[in-house]
Protein backbone atom coordinates (compact mmCIF):
# COMPACT_ATOMS: atom_id res chain seq x y z
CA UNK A 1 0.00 0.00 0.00
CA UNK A 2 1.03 3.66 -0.63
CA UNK A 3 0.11 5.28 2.74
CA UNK A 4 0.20 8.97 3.13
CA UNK A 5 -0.03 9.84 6.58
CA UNK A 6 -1.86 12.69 7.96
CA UNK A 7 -0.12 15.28 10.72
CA UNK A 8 -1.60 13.83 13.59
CA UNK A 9 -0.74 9.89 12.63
CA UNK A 10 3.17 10.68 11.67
CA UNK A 11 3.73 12.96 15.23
CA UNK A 12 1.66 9.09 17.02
CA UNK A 13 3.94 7.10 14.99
CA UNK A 14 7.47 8.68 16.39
CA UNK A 15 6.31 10.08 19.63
CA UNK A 16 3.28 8.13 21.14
CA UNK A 17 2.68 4.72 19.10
CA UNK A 18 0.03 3.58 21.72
CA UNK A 19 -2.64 6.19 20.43
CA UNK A 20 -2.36 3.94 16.96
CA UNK A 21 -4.63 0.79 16.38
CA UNK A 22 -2.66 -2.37 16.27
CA UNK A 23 -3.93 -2.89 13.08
CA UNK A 24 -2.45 0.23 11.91
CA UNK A 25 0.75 0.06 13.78
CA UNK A 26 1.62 -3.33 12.07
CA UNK A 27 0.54 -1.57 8.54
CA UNK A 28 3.44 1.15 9.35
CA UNK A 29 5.99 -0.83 10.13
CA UNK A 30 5.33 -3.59 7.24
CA UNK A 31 8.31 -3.05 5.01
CA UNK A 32 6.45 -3.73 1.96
CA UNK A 33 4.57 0.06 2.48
CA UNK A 34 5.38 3.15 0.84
CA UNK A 35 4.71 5.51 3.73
CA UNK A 36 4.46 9.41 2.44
CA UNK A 37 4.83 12.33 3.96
CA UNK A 38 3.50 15.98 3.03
CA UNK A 39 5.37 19.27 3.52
CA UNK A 40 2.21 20.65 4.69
CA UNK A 41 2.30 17.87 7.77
CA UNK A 42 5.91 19.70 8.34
CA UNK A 43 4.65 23.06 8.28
CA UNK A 44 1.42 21.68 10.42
CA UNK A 45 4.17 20.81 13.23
CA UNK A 46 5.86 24.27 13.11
CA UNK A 47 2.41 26.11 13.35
CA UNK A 48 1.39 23.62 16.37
CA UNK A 49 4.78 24.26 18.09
CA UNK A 50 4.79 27.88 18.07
CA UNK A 51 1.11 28.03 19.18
CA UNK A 52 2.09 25.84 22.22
CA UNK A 53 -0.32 23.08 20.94
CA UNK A 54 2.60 20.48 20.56
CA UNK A 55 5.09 19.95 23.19
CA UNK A 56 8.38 19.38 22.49
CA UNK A 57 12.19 19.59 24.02
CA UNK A 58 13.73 19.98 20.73
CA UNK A 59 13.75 22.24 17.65
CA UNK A 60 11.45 21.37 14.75
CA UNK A 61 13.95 20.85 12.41
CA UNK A 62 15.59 17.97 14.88
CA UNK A 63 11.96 16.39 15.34
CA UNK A 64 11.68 16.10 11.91
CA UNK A 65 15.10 14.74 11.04
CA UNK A 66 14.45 12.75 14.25
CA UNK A 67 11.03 11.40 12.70
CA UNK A 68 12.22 10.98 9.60
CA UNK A 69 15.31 8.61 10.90
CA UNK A 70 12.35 6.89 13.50
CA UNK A 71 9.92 6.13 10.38
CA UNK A 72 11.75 6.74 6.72
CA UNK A 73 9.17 8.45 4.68
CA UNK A 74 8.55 9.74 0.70
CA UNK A 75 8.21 13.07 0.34
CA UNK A 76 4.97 14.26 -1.16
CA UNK A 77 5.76 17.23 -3.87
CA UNK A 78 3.48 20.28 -2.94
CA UNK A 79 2.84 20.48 -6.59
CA UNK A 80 0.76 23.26 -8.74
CA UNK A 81 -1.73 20.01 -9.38
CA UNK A 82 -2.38 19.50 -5.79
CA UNK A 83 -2.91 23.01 -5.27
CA UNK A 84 -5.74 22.90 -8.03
CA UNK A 85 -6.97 19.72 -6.74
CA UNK A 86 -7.56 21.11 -3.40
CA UNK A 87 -10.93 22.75 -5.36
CA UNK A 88 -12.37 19.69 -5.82
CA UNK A 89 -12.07 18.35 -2.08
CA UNK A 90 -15.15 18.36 -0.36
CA UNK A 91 -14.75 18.51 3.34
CA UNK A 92 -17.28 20.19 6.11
CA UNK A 93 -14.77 22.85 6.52
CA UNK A 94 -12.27 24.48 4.75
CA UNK A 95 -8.90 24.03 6.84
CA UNK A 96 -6.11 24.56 4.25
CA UNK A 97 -4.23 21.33 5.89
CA UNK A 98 -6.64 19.20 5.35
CA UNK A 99 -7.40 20.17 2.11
CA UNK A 100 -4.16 19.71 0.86
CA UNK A 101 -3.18 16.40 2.39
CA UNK A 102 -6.52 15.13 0.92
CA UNK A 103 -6.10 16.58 -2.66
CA UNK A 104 -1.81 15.09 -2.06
CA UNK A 105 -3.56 12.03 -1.44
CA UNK A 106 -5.72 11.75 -4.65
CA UNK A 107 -3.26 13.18 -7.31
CA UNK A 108 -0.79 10.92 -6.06
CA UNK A 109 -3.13 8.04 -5.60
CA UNK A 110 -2.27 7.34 -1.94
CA UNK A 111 -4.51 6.30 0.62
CA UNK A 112 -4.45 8.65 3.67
CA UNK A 113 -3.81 7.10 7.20
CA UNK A 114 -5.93 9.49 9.77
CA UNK A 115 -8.47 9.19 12.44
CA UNK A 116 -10.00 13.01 11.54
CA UNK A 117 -13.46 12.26 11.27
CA UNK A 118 -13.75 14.82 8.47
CA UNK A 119 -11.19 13.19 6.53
CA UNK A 120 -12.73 10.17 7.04
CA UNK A 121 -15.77 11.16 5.09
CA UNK A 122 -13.96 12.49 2.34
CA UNK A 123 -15.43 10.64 -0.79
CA UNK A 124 -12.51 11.90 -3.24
CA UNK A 125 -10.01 9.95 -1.75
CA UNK A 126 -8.88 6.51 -0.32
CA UNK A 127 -8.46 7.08 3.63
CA UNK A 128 -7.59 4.13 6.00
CA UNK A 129 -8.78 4.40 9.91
CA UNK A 130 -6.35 4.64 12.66
């Protein structure tokens, strides 16, 4: 599977593994994945840092390296397509995040590990529950 995993699911992966399903904890780790990563997951964690939402006793750019190292991902291209894309999303809000990790997710036909209920309901894409 090509797994592209939202904000919340990459930060449970590296820091707090118990808040995934087991079912979706064995999908992570199985080798034969593609796990994917989006920029705007990256600039999600800044944001949350310098809000105070997100603890953390490092700098962002050593969680990240950090994460990456922890759980080796594929970077998503923020692309003008997924930009576009995001106009065809339909989600019960319009939070610019989600939008574009759901329109990453269908351009690059990747199925989107989250437990956001909106996301969930997102017919325009392939999501998987955590």
């Amino acid at each position: 599977m090509r797994l592209l995993l939202d904000t919340h699911i990459w930060i449970w992966s590296v820091s707090e593994p118990a808040k995934l399903s087991p079912r979706v904890a064995r999908i992570l780790q199985d080798p034969n994945n593609e796990l994917w990563l989006s920029p705007i997951s990256v600039w999600e964690v800044v944001i949350l840092l310098e809000k105070r939402r997100l603890g953390l006793d490092m700098a962002p750019e050593e969680m990240v390296s950090q994460a990456i190292r922890t759980l080796p991902t594929k970077e998503a291209p923020l692309t003008a397509e997924v930009a576009l894309a995001t106009r065809h999303i339909r989600l019960p809000h319009r939070d610019p995040a989600d939008l574009f990790l759901a329109a990453t997710a269908k351009v690059f036909d990747l199925t989107l590990v989250t437990s956001d209920t909106h996301l969930l309901a997102a017919r325009e894409i392939s999501v998987l529950r955590a």
